[in-house]
Every structure is written in C-alpha cells, then in structure tokens.
Protein backbone atom coordinates (compact mmCIF):
# COMPACT_ATOMS: atom_id res chain seq x y z
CA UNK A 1 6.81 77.42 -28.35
CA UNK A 2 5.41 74.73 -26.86
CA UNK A 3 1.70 74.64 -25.14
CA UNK A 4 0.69 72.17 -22.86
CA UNK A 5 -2.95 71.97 -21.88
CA UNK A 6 -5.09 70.26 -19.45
CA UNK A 7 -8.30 71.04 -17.57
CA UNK A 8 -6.11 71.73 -14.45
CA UNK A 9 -2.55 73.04 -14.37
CA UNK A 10 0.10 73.29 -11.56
CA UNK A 11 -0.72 74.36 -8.62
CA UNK A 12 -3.08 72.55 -8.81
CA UNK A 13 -2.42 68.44 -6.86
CA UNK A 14 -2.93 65.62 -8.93
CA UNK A 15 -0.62 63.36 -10.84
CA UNK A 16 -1.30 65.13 -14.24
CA UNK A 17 -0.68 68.51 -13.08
CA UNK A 18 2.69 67.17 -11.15
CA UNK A 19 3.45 65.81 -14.57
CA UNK A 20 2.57 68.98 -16.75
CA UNK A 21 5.03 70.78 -13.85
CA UNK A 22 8.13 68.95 -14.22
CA UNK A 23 7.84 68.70 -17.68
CA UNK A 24 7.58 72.60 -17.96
CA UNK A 25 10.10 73.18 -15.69
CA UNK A 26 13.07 71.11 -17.20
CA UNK A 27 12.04 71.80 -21.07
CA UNK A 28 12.12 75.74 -20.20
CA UNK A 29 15.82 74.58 -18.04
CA UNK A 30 16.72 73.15 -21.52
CA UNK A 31 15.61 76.51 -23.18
CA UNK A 32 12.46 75.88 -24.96
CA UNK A 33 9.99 78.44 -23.98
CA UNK A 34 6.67 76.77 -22.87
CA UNK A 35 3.24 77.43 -22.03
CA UNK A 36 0.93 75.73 -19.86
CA UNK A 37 -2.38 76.18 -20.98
CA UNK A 38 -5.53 75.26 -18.00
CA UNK A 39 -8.66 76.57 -16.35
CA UNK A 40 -7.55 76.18 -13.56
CA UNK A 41 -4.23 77.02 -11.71
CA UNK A 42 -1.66 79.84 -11.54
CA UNK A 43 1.74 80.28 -12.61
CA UNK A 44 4.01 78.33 -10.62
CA UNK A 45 7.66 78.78 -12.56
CA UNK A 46 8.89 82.30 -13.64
CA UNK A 47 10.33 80.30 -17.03
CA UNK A 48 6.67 78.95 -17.66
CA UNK A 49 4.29 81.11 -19.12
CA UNK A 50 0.35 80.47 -17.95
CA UNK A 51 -2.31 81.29 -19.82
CA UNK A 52 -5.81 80.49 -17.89
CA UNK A 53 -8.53 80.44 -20.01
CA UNK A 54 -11.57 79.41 -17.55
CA UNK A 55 -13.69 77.09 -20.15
CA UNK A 56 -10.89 74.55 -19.87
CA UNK A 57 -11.54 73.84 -16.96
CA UNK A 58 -13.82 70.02 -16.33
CA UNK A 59 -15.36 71.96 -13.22
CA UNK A 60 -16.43 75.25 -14.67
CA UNK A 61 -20.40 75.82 -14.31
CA UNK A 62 -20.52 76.50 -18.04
CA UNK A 63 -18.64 72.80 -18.90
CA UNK A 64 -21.19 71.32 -15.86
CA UNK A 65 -24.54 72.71 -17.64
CA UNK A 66 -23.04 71.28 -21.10
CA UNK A 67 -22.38 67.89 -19.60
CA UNK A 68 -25.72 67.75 -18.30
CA UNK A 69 -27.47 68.93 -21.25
CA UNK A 70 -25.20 66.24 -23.49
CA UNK A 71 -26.70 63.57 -20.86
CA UNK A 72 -30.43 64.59 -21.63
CA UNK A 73 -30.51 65.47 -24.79
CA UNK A 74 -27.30 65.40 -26.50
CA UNK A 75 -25.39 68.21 -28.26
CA UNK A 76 -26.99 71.68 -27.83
CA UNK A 77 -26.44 75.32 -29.54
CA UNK A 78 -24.49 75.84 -25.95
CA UNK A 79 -22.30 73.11 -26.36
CA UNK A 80 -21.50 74.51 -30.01
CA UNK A 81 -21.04 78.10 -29.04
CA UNK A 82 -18.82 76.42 -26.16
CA UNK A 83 -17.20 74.23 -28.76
CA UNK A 84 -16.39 77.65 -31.03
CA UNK A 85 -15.34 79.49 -28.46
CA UNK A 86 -12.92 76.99 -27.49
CA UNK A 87 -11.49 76.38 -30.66
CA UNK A 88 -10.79 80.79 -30.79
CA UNK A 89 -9.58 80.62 -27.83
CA UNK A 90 -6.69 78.14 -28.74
CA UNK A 91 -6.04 79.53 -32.48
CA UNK A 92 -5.78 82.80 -30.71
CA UNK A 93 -3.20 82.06 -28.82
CA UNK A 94 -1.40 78.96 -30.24
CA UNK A 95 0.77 79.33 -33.28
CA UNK A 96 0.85 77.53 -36.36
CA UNK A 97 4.42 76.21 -35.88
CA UNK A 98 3.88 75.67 -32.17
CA UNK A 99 3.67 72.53 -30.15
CA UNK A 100 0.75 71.86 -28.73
CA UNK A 101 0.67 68.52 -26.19
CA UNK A 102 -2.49 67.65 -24.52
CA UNK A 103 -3.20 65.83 -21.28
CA UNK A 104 -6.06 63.34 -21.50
CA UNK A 105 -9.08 65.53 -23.05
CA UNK A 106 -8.33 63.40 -26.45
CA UNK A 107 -9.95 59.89 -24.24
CA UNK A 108 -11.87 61.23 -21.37
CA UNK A 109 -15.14 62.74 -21.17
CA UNK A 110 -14.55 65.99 -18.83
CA UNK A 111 -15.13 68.65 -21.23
CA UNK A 112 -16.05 67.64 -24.23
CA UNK A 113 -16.59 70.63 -26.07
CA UNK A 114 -12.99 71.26 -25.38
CA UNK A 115 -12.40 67.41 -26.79
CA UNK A 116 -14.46 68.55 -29.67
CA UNK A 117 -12.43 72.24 -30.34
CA UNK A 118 -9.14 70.74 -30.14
CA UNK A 119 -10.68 67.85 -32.57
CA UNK A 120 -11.48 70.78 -34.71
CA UNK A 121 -7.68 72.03 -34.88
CA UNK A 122 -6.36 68.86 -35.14
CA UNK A 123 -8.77 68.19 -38.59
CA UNK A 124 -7.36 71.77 -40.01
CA UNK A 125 -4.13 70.28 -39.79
CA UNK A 126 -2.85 71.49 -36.71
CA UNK A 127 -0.56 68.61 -35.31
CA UNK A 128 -1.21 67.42 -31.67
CA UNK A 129 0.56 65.19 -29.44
CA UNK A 130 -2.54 63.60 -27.24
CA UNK A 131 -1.07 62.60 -23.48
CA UNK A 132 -3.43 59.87 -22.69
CA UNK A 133 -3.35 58.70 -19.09
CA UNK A 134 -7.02 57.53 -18.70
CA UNK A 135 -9.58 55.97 -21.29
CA UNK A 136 -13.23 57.07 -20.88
CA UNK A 137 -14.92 54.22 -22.96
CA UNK A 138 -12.78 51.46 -21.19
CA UNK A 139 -13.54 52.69 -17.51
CA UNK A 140 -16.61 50.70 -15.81
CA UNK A 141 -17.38 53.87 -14.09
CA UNK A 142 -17.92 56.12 -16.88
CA UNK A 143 -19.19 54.08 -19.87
CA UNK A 144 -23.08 54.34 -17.99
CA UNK A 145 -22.84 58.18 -18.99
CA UNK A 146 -21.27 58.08 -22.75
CA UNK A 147 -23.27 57.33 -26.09
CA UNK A 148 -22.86 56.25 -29.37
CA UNK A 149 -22.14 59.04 -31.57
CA UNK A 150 -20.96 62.94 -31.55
CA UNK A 151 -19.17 63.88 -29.35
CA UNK A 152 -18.48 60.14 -27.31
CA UNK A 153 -17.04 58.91 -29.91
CA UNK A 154 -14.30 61.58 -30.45
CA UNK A 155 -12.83 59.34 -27.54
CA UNK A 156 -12.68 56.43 -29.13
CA UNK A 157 -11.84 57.61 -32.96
CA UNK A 158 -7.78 57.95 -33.91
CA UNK A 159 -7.39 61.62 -35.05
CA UNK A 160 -5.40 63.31 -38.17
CA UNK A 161 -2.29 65.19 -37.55
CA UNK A 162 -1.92 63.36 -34.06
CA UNK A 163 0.89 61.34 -32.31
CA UNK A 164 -0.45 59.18 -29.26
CA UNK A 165 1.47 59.05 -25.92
CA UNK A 166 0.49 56.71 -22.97
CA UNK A 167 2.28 56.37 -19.47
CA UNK A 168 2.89 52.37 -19.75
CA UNK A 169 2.68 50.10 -21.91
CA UNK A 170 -0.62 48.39 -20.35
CA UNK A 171 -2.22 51.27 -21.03
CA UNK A 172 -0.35 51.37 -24.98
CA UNK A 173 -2.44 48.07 -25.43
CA UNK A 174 -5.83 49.73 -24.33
CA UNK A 175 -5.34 52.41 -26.38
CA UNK A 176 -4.28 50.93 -29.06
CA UNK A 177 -7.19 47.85 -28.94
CA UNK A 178 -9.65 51.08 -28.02
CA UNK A 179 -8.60 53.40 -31.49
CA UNK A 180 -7.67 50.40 -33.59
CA UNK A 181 -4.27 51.75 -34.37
CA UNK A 182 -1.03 49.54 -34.58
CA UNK A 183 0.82 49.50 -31.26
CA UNK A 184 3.64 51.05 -32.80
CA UNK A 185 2.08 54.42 -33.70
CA UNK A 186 1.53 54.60 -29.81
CA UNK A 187 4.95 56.53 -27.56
CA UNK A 188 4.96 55.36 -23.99
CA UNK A 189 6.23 58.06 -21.74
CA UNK A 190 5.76 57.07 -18.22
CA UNK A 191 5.79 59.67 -15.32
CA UNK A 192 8.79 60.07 -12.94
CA UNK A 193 10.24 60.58 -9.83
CA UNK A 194 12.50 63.23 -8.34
CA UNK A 195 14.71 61.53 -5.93
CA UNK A 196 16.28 64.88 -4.40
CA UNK A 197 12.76 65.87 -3.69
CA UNK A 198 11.72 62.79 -2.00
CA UNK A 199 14.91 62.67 -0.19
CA UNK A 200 14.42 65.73 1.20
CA UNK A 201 17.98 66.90 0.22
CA UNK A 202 19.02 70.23 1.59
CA UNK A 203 20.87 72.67 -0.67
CA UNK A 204 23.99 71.36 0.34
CA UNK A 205 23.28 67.61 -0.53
CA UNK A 206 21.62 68.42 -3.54
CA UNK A 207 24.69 71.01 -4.71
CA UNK A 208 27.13 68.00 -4.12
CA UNK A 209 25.15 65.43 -5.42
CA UNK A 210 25.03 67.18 -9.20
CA UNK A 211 28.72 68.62 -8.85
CA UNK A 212 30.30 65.31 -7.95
CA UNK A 213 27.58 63.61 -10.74
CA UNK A 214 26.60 60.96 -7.97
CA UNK A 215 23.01 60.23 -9.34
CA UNK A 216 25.40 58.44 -12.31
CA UNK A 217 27.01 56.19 -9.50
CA UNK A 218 26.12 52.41 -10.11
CA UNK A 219 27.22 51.72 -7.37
CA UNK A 220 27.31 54.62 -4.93
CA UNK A 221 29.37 53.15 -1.98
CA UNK A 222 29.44 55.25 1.30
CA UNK A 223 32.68 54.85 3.46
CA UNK A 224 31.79 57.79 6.61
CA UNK A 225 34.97 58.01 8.56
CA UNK A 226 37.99 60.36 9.51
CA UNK A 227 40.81 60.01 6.98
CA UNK A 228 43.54 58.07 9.55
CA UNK A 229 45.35 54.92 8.15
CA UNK A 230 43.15 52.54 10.25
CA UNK A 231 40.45 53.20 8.15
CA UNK A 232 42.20 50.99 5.49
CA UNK A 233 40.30 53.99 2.93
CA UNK A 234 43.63 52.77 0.18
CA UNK A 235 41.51 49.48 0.26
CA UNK A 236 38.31 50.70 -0.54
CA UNK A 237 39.72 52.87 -3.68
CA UNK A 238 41.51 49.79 -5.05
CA UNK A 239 38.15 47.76 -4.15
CA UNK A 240 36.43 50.54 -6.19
CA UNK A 241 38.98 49.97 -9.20
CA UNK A 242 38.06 46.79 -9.03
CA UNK A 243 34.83 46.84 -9.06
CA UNK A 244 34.53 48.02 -12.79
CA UNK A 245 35.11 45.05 -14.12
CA UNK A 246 31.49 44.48 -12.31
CA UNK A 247 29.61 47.48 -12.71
CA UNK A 248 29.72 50.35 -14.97
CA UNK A 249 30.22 53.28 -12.37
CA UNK A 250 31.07 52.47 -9.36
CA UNK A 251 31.72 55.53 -7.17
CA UNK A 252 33.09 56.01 -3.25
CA UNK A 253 32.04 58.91 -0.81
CA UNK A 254 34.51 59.26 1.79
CA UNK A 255 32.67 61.68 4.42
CA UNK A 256 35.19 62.97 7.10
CA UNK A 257 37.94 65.28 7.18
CA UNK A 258 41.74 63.63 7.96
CA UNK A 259 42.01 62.98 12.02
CA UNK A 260 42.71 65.53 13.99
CA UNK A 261 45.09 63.59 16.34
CA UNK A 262 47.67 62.68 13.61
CA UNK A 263 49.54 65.15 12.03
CA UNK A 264 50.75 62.16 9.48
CA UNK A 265 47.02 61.78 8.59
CA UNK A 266 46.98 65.02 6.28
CA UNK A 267 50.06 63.06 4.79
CA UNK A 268 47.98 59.95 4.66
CA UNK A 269 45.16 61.71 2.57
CA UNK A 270 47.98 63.21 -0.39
CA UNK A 271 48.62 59.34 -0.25
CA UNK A 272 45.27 58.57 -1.59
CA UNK A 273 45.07 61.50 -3.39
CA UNK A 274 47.92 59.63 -5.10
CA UNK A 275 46.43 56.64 -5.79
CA UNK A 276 43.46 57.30 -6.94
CA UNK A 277 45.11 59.92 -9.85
CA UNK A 278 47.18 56.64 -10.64
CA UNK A 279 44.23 54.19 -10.62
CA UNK A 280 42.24 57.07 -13.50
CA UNK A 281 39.63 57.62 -10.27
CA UNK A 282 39.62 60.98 -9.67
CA UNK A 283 35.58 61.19 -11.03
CA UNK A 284 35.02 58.15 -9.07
CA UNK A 285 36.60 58.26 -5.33
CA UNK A 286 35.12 61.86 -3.32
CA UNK A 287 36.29 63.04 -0.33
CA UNK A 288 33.63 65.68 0.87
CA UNK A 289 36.47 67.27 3.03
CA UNK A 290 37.61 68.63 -0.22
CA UNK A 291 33.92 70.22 -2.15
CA UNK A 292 33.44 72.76 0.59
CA UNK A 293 32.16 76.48 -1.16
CA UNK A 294 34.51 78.62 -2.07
CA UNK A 295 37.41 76.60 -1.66
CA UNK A 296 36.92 75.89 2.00
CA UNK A 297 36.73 72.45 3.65
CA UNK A 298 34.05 70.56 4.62
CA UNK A 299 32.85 69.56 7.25
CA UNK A 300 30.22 66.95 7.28
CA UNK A 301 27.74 66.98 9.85
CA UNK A 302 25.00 64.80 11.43
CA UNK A 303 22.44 66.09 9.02
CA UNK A 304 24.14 65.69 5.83
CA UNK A 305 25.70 62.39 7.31
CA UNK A 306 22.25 61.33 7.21
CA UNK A 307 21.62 62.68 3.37
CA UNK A 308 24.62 60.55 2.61
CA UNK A 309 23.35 57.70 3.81
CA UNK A 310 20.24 58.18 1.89
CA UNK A 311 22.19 58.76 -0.92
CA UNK A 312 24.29 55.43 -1.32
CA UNK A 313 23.88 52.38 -2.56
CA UNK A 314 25.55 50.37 -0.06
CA UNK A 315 28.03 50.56 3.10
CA UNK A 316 31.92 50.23 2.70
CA UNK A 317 33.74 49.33 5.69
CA UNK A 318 36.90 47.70 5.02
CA UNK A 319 38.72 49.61 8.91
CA UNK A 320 41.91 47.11 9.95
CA UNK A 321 40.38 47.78 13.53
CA UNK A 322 36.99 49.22 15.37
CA UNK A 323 35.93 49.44 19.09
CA UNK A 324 32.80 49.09 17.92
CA UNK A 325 31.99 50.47 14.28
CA UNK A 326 28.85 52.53 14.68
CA UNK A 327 28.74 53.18 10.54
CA UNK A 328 27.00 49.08 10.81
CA UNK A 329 24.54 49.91 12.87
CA UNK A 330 23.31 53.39 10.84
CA UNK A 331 23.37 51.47 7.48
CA UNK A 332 21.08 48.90 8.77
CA UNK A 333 18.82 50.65 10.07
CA UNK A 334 18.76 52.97 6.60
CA UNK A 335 18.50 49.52 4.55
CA UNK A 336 22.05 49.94 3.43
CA UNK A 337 23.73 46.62 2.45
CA UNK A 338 26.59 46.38 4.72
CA UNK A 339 29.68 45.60 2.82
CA UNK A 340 32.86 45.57 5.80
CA UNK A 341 35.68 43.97 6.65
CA UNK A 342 35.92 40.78 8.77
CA UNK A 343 36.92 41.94 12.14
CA UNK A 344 35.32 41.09 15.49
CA UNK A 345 32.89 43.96 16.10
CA UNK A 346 31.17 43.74 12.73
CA UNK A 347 30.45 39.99 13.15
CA UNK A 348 29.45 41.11 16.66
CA UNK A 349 26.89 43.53 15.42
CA UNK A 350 25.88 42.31 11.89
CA UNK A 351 26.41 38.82 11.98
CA UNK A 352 25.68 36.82 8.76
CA UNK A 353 23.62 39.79 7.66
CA UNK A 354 26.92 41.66 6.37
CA UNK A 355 28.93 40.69 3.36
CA UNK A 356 32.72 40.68 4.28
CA UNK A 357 35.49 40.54 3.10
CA UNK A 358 39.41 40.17 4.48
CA UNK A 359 40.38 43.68 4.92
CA UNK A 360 44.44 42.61 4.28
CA UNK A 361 43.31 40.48 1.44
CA UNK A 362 43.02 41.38 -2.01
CA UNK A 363 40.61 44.29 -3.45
CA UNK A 364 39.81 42.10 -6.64
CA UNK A 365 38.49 38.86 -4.28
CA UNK A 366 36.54 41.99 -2.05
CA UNK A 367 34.77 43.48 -5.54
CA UNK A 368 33.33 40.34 -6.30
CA UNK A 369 31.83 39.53 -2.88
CA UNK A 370 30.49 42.76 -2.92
CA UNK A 371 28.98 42.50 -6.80
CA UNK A 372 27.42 38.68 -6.02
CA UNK A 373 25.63 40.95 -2.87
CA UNK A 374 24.52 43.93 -4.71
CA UNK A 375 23.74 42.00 -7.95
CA UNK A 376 21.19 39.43 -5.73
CA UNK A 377 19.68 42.25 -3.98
CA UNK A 378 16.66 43.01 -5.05
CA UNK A 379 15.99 46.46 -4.00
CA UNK A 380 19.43 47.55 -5.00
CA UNK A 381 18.70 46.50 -8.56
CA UNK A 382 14.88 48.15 -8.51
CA UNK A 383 16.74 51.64 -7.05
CA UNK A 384 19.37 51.99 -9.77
CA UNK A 385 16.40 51.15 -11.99
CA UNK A 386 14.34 53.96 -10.84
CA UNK A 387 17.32 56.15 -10.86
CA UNK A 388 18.70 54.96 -14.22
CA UNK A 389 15.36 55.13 -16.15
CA UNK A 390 12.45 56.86 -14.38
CA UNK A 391 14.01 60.12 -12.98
CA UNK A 392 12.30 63.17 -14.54
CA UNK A 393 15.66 64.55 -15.89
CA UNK A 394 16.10 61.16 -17.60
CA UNK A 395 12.39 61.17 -19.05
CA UNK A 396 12.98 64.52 -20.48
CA UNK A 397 16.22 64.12 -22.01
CA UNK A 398 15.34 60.53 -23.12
CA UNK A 399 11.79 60.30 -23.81
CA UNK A 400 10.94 63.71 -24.70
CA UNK A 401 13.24 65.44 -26.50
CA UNK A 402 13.15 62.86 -29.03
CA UNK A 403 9.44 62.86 -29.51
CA UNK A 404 9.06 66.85 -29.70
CA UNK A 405 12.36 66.69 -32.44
CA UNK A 406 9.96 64.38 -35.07
C-alpha cells in the first residue's frame, strides 16, 4: 500500500493537498491501493482510503501548545508523549513493506513532534520518500522562531532510509546546499496541471478527447466546417501527411457533418474516408460526425464547437471559396493561429495576421508555412510543453511510477 501524509489532506484547498489528490486518484486508477494519511480532511475518492488521525494536523490545539512551549522553553514531556504517540499512531497503521511518502513535515516546522515521530521510523529503518515543497531554515519568515538543536535541526539534517523529492529544480539546489547532500540523491517531481479541468470540458469533450487520443496531437489542427467539396477538407488531410515530416503527431478535427444540400457530399466524405486509409491517417484525420455514442452521428454544436476550439492547436482553413469565413474570426479571438487559404475574405478579415497558403497549390509547400508559424510561436511551443510534460497523467506515469518501482 502506499500512505501519503500531510498535516492537511484533500478536501482540504491548498496546492499540497491538490497535489496529494491527483496523485491518489491516478495511482489507485493504475491499481495501487493508497492511503492518504492527514488531520485534517475527509475522504474525497471512493478508491482512496483516509485515515484522519487529528495530531497531524499543524492547527490542532495540542500541536499549537507544543509549538509554543518549544518557543519558551524547548522540548517538553508533552512534546515527547506527542512525539510517541505519533510514532504509534503511524506503526499502527503503516506496514512494514508499505510506502510511506510525506509532504513537507521532513523541512518545515508545523508539527514537529510529527517531524520528530516520522524521524523516529525513518532511524528504525522504515524507508520514506520526504516531498519537500518548502524549507523552514531557508525562509526569512520562519528562521526568527527555529533554534539550534533538537528538534530544528531535524529540518536541516539528511535522514537514513530516505529518498528526497522537490517540485523544481531551484528548490533541488536549496535542498541540497540546506542537507549537504549531492544534487543527484535529490528527484524533482514538479506539480501539474489538468487541462480537461481547466478547460472546463463537458463529458462529451472530455469522452472524445481520450477516445480519439487528441491530448497526443502535436499539432492539433481544427478545420470546423460541413463536409461539401468547397471546403477543399482532401487538402487539409494531404497538408496533415505532410506535415510529419515537421512534427511528430500532427492530427486534424474535422467538426461538421457532410452538407445537407448535396446529396454527392455523403459521396464526397467516403472520398476522404479513402484517402486518408491510403495516406496510413486513420489515427490522425477525425471527423466528429462519425464518434457519436452508440454508433449514432454527431452532431456538433455551439458548445462543443467552442471546446474544440479550446482544444486545438491552431486553425486550418484551406476552403477554395467563403462569403465571409466566420471560423477566422472565432480562432482569433480564442488565440488560435490562423492557418487558411489565400482567398479574398481571409485577407479581408485577418490580414497579415494569418499564415496562408495557396489552397490549389501543393500540401508539402502549405506544411511548411504552417511549421515556420507554429514552430516561431511562442505560446504554441509553451502549450505542447505543458501538455507534453506537466499534465498530471504524464507526472504519474513518468515521474512517479519510476520512483515508487526503486
């Protein structure tokens, strides 16, 4: 099993209890069975066990009187009946074989007769793996209340049977300059980011998004139009065969359903059906009109429209003709790149500000326009960071797993 333990746990808000809950969540997805071990909180995830034990907690009147008596006069018999009851606590209900991880009570100064327990496993060899986020001895505002000595200097002294993890590698340096240990013997794990949360996807978005693998897109282009031949949509798939010689995954969204005012149009999508099964696209070129539930079309509306657009890397808009082309105007105000062909109304309404391209002309000449734009563009390149490095998902399976498998 493995334990994590902080003097908070989820529900609770803060950025070490949003931590401690995503990392819960996706080990127990990826069937480990976990723990979370706090004074404070409740259980938040039917996979995650909690186990409150109240002394944890930094806040608790017990911890408070300690403190204050460690201030005055330094370690008392309450802070050592604190200290052993503690340390019971955690033998009690951590195994030997367990993992245990701990969130910064290793370096800060909260509770430090918990600091001082889980010192007390650690030196009867049980191994720990100490989450450091913030360093008591090396913050202005807390150095006026620690001392030289028992227990202050549990904060500042490496400890046996433990591996280190900080959340950058600034703070690697600290800790490693503060504990005088080789950089090396230090993991850096930094926090992450859920980008269907912060998107706000709805169920629908979020079920598409994982069954067409689109978070793996790099580039995700967005093409939102009906499926009629003045669309030009054969150009953008043999655009996005192109671009691979560019980018590692590029991927196309095609959005609407094959005109209604054509019957030839449901003859023009088998078309590009075609093509993309002979260009070795078919995980690479979507059309949504075929990933409805239950083998039923869909139909994409306003609201997922918008998801779509918040989604994608970058407009494709390679139509032979427009009236006006109102796809221009909703990818600049998103902060889409706009990436369309070289017809009147997109000069008219993007000017110099798009990237085109000749929409007759050829696909390979088109990719690399559009690569010199997204590979400038600086917020293109920070996004595909974030979503190529510092997505929870990505943490765990990367970062993680690795460390909890030494």
């Amino acid at each position: 099993m493995i334990h994590i333990l902080h003097y908070a746990g989820p529900p609770t808000i803060g950025g070490v209890e949003i931590t401690i809950a995503y990392h819960a969540r996706l080990l127990a997805e990826r069937g480990y069975s976990v723990q979370v071990i706090a004074g404070r909180g409740a259980s938040f995830d039917p996979r995650v066990r909690f186990l409150p034990i109240p002394e944890v907690d930094s806040r608790h009147p017990e911890v408070l009187t300690i403190a204050q008596e460690l201030t005055d006069r330094g370690p008392t018999p309450r802070f050592e009946a604190l200290r052993t009851h503690l340390r019971e606590r955690l033998q009690a209900a951590i195994a030997p074989e367990d993992t245990l991880i701990v969130h910064n009570a290793l370096t800060l100064h909260k509770n430090l007769a918990l600091t001082a327990a889980l010192y007390d496993l650690a030196a009867n060899g049980h191994p720990i793996i100490g989450w450091c986020h913030d360093f008591a001895w090396l913050d202005a505002l807390y150095i006026p209340v620690l001392r030289p000595g028992f227990p202050w200097d549990l904060l500042r002294t490496p400890w046996p049977n433990t591996r280190y993890v900080t959340v950058s590698e600034h703070r690697r340096e600290q800790l490693a300059r503060l504990l005088d240990l080789p950089a090396d013997r230090i993991t850096v794990i930094p926090p992450g980011v859920a980008p269907e949360q912060l998107m706000r996807l709805s169920p629908t978005a979020r079920r598409l998004a994982a069954a067409l693998r689109l978070w793996e897109a790099e580039p995700l282009l967005l093409l939102p139009a009906r499926i009629t031949r003045r669309k030009n949509i054969q150009f953008a798939i043999r655009t996005v065969a192109a671009l691979r010689a560019h980018f590692p995954n590029p991927m196309l969204v095609v959005t609407g359903p094959p005109g209604p005012h054509n019957p030839s149009n449901v003859t023009y999508l088998d078309t590009l059906r075609a093509l993309r099964r002979e260009l070795g696209l078919e995980e690479a070129v979507h059309f949504l009109y075929e990933h409805g539930e239950n083998g039923e079309p869909l139909l994409v509306d306003d609201d997922l429209l918008a998801e779509f657009y918040t989604l994608a890397d970058a407009l494709l808009f390679p139509s032979l003709r427009e009236g006006f082309g109102m796809p221009v105007l909703e990818a600049g105000l998103l902060r889409l790149p706009v990436l369309a062909a070289d017809i009147p109304p997109v000069r008219e309404s993007a000017g110099e500000l798009a990237t085109l391209f000749d929409p007759q002309g050829d696909p390979a000449k088109a990719a690399a326009r559009i690569a010199a734009r997204l590979q400038a563009e600086p917020t293109y390149r920070l996004r595909r960071r974030v979503l190529g490095q510092f997505t929870w998902d990505a943490i765990v399976d990367e970062k993680i797993l690795p460390l909890l498998e030494k």
